[in-house]
N, C-alpha and C. Protein backbone atom coordinates (compact mmCIF):
# COMPACT_ATOMS: atom_id res chain seq x y z
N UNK A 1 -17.31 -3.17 1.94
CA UNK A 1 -17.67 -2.42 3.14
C UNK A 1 -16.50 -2.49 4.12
N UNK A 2 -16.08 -1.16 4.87
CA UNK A 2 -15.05 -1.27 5.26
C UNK A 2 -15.54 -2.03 7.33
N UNK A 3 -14.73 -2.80 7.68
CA UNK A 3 -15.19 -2.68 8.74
C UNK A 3 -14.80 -1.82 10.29
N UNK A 4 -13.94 -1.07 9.48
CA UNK A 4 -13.93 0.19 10.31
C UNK A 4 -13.34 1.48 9.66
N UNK A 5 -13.55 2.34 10.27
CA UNK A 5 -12.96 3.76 9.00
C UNK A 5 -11.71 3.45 8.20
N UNK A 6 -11.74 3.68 7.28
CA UNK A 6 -10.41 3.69 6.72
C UNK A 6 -9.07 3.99 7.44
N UNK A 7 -8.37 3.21 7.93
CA UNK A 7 -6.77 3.72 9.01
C UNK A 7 -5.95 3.33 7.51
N UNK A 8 -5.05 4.64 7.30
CA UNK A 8 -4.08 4.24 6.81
C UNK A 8 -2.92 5.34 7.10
N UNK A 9 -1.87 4.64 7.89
CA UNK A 9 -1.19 5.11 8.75
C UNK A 9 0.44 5.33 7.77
N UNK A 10 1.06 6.00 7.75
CA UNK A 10 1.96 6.06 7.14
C UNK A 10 3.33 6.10 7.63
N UNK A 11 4.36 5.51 7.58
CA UNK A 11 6.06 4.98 7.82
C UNK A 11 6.95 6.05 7.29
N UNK A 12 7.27 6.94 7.56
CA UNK A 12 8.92 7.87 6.77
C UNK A 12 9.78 7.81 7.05
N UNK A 13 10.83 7.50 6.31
CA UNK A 13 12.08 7.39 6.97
C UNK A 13 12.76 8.42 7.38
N UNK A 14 13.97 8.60 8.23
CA UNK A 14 13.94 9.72 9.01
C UNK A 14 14.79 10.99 7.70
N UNK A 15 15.64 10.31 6.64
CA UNK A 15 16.11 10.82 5.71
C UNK A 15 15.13 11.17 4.69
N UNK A 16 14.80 12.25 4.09
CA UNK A 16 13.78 12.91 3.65
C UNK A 16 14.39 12.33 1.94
N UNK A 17 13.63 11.91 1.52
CA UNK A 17 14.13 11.21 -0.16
C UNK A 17 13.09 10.82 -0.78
N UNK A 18 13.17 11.05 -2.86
CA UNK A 18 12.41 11.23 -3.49
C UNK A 18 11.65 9.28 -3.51
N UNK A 19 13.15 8.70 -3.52
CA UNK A 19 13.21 7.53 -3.90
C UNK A 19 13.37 6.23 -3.25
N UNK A 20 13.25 5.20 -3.25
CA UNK A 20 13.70 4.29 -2.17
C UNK A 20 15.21 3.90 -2.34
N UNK A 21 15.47 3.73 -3.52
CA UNK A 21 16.56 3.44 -4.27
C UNK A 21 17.21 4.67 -3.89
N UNK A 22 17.33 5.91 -3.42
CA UNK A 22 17.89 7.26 -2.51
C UNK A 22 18.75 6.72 -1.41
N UNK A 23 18.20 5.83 -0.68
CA UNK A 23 18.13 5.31 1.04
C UNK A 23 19.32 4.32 1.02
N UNK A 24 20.12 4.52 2.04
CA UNK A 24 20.87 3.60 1.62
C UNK A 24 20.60 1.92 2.59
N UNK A 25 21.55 1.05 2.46
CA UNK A 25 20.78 -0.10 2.98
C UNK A 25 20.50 -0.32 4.10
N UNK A 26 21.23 0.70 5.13
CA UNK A 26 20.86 0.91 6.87
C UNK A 26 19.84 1.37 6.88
N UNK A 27 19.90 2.46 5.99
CA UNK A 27 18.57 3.35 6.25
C UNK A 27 17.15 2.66 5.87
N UNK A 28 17.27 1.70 4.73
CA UNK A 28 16.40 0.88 4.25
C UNK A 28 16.17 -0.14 5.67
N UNK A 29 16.84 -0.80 6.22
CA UNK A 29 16.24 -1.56 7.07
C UNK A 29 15.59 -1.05 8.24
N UNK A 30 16.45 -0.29 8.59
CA UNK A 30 15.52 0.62 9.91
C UNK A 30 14.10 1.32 8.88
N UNK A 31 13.72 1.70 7.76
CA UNK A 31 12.99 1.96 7.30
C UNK A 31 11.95 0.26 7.60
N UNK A 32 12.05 -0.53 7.15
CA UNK A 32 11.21 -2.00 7.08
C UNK A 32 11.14 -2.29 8.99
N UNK A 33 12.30 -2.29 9.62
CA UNK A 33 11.70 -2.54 10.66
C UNK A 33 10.80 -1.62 11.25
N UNK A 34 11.18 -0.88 11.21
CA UNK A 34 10.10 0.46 11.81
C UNK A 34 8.78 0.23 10.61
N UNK A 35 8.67 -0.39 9.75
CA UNK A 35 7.16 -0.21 9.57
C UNK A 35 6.92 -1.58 10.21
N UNK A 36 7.39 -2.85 10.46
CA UNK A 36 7.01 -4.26 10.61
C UNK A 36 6.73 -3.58 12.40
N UNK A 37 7.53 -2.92 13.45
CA UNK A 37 7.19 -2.56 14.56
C UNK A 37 5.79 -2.14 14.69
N UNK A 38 5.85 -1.01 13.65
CA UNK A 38 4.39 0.11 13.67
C UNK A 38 3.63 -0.57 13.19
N UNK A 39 3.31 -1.76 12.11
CA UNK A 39 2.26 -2.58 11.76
C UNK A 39 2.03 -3.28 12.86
N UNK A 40 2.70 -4.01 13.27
CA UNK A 40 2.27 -4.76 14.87
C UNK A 40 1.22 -4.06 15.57
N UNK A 41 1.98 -2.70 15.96
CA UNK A 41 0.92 -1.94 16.73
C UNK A 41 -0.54 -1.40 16.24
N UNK A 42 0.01 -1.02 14.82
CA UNK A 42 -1.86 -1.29 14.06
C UNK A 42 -2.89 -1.88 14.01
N UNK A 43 -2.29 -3.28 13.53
CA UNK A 43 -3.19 -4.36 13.57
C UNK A 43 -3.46 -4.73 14.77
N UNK A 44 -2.56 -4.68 15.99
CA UNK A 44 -3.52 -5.03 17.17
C UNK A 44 -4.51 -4.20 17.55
N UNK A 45 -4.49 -2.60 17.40
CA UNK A 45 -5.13 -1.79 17.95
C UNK A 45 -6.01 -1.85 17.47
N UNK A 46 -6.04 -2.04 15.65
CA UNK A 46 -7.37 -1.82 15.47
C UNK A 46 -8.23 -3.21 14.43
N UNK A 47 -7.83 -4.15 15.41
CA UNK A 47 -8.33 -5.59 15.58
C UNK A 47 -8.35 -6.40 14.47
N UNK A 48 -6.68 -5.64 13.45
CA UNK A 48 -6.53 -6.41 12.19
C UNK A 48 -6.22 -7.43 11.93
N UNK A 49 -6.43 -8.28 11.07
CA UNK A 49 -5.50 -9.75 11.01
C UNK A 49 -4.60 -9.78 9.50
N UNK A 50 -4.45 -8.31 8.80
CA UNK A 50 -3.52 -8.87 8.00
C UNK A 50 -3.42 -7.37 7.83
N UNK A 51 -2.55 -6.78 7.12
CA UNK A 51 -1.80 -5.84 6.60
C UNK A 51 -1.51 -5.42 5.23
N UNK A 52 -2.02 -4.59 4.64
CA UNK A 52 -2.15 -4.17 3.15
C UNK A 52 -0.35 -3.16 3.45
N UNK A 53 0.72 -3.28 3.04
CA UNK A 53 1.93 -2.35 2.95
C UNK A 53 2.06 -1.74 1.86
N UNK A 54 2.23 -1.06 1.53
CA UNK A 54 2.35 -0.45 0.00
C UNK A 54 3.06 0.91 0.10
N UNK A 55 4.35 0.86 -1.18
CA UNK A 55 5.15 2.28 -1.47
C UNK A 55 5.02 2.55 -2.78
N UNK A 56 4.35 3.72 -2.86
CA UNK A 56 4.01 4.03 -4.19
C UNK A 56 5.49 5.17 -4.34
N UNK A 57 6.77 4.21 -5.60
CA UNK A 57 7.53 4.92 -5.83
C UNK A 57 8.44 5.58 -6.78
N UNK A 58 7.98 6.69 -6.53
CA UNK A 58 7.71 7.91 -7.97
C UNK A 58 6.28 8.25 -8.28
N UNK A 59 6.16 9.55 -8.96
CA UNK A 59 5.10 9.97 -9.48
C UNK A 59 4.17 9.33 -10.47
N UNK A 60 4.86 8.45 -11.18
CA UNK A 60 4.58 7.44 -12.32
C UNK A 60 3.66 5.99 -11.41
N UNK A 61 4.22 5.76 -10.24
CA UNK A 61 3.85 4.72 -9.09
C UNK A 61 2.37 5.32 -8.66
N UNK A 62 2.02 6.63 -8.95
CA UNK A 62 0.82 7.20 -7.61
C UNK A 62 1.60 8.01 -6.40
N UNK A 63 2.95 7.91 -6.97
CA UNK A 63 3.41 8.70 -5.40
C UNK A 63 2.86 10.52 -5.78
N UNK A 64 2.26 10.98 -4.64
CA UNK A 64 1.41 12.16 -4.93
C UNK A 64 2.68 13.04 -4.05
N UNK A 65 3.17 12.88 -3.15
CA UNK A 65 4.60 13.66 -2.36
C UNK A 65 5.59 13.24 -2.79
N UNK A 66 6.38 14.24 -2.61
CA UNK A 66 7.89 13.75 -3.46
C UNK A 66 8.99 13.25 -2.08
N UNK A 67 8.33 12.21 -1.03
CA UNK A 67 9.31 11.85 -0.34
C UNK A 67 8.47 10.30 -0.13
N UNK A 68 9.80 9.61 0.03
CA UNK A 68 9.16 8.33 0.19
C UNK A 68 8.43 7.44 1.55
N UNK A 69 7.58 6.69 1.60
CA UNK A 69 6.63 6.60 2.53
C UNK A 69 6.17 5.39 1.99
N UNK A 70 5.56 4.68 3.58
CA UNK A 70 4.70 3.32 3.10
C UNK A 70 3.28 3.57 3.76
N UNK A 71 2.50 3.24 3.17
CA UNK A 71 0.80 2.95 3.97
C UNK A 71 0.83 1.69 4.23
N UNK A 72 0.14 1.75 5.62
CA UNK A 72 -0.02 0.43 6.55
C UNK A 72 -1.50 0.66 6.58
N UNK A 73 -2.34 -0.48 5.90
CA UNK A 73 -3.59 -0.24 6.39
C UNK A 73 -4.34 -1.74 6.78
N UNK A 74 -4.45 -1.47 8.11
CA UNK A 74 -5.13 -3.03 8.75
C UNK A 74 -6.53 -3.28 7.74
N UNK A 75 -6.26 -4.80 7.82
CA UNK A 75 -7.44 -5.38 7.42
C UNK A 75 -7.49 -6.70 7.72
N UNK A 76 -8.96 -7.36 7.53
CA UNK A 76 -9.71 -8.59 7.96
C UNK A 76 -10.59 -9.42 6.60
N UNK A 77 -10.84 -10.07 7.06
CA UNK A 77 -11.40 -11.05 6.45
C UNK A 77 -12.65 -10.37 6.22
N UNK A 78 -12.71 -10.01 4.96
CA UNK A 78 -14.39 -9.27 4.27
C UNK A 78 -14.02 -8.34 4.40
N UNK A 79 -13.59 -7.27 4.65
CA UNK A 79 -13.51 -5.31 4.85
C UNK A 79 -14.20 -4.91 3.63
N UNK A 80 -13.27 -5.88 2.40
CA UNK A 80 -13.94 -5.33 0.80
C UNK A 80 -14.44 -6.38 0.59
N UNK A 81 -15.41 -6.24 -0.44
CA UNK A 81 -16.15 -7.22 -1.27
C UNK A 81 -14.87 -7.65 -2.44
N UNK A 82 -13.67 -7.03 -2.96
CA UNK A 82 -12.89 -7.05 -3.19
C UNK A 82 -11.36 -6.27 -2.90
N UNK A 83 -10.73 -7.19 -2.47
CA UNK A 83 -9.71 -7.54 -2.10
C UNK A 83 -8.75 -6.11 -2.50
N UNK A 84 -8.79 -5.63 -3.77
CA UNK A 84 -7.80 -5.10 -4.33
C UNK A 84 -8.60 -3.32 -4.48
N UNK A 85 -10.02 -3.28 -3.86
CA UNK A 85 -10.59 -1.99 -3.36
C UNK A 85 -10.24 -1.20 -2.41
N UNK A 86 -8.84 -1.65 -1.98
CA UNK A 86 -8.19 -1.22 -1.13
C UNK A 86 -7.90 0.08 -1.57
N UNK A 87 -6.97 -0.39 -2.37
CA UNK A 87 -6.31 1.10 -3.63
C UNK A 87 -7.09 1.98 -3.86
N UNK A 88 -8.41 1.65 -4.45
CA UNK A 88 -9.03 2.56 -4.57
C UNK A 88 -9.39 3.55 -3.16
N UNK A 89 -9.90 2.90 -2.48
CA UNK A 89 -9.74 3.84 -1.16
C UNK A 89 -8.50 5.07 -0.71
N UNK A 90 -7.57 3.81 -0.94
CA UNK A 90 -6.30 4.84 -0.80
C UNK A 90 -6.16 6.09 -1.73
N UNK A 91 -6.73 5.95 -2.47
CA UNK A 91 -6.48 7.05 -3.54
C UNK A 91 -7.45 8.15 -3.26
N UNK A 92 -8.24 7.51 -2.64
CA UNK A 92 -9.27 8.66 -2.28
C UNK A 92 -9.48 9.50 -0.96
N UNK A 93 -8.45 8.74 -0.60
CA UNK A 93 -8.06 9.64 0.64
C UNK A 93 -6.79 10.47 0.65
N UNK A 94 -6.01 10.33 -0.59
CA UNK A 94 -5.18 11.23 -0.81
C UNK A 94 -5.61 12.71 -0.79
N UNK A 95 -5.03 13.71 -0.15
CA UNK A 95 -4.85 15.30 0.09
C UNK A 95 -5.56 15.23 1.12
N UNK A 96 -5.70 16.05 1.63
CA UNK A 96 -6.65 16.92 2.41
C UNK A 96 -7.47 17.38 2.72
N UNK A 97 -8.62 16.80 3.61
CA UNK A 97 -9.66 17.07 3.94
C UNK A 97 -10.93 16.98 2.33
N UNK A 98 -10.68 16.00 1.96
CA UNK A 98 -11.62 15.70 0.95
C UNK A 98 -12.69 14.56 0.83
N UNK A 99 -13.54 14.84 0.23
CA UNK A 99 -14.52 13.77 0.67
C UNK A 99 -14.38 12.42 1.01
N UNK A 100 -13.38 11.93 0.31
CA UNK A 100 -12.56 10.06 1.14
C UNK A 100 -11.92 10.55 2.59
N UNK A 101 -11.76 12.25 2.78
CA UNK A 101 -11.25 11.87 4.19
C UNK A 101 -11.32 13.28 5.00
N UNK A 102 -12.52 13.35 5.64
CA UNK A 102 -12.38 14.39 6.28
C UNK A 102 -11.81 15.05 7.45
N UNK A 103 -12.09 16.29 7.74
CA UNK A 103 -11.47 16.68 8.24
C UNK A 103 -11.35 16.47 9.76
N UNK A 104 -9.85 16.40 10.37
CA UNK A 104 -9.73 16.24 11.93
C UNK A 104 -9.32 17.07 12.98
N UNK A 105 -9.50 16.98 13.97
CA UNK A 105 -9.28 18.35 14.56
C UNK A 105 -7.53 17.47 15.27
N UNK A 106 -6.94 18.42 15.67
CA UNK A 106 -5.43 18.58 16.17
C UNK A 106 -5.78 17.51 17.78
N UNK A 107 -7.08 17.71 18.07
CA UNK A 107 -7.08 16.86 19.36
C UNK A 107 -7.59 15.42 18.91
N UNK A 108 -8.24 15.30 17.91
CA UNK A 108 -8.35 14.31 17.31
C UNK A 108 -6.99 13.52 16.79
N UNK A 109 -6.04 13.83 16.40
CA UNK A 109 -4.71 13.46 16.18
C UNK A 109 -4.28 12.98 17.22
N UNK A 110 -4.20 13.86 18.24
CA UNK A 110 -3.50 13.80 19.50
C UNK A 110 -3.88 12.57 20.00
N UNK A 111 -4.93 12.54 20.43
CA UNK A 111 -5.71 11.08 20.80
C UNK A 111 -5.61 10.07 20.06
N UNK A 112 -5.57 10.18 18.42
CA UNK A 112 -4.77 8.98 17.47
C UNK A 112 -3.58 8.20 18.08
N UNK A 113 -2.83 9.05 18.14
CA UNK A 113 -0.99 9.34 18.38
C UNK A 113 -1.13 8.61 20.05
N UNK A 114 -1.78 9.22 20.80
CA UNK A 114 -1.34 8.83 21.77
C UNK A 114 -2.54 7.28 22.39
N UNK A 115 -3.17 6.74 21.38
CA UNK A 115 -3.57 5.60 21.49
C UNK A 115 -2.21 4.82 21.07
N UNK A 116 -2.09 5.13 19.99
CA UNK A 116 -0.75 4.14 19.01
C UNK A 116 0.25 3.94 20.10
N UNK A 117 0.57 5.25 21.04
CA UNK A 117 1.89 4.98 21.65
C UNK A 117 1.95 4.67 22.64
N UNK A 118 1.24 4.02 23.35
CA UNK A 118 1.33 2.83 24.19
C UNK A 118 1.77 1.53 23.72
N UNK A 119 2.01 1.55 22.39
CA UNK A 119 2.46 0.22 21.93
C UNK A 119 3.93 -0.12 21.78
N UNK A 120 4.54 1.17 22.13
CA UNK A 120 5.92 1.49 21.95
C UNK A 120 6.92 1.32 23.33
């Protein structure tokens, strides 16, 4: 049981690439700090105490877009009855407006976005 909607917030680096191994090692670190920044601000906001990170990379990995990206998704102590039902979630909220994840309106975003960025 989740104990709050599913947040899984996603990291891109500013260089658009299939691969991580693409990125080179500047770009790789400002890639890790900028998610370790933006996890900070997750987990406080939405009252996490640990952090699921994950880059699914390549198509063979689960990567469903052909650019590389990390999911940050807060979590706590119990959310799942198991631990590793995470994934599955994630997977089911892949695309668009489908039953793991419906649909939001543009002011709904807005208000996402501009909760997060007070943390900045």
């Amino acid at each position: 049981m989740l104990f709050f909607f599913f947040i899984d917030v996603l990291v891109v680096p500013k260089k658009n690439t299939p691969r991580l191994h693409d990125l080179s090692d500047e770009e790789i670190v400002d890639f890790m700090l900028s998610a370790q920044k933006i996890g900070r601000a997750v987990e406080k906001h939405y009252q996490g105490t640990s952090l699921t990170m994950t880059i699914q990379d390549g198509p063979q990995a689960g990567q469903t877009v052909p650019h590389v990206h990390m999911h940050l998704i807060p979590r706590k102590k119990g959310d799942w009855a198991n631990n590793d039902d995470v994934y599955e979630e994630l997977d089911k909220s892949k695309g668009v407006d489908n039953e793991g994840r419906p649909p939001r309106t543009e002011e709904d975003m807005k208000q996402e976005a501009d909760e997060l960025r007070v943390y900045f």
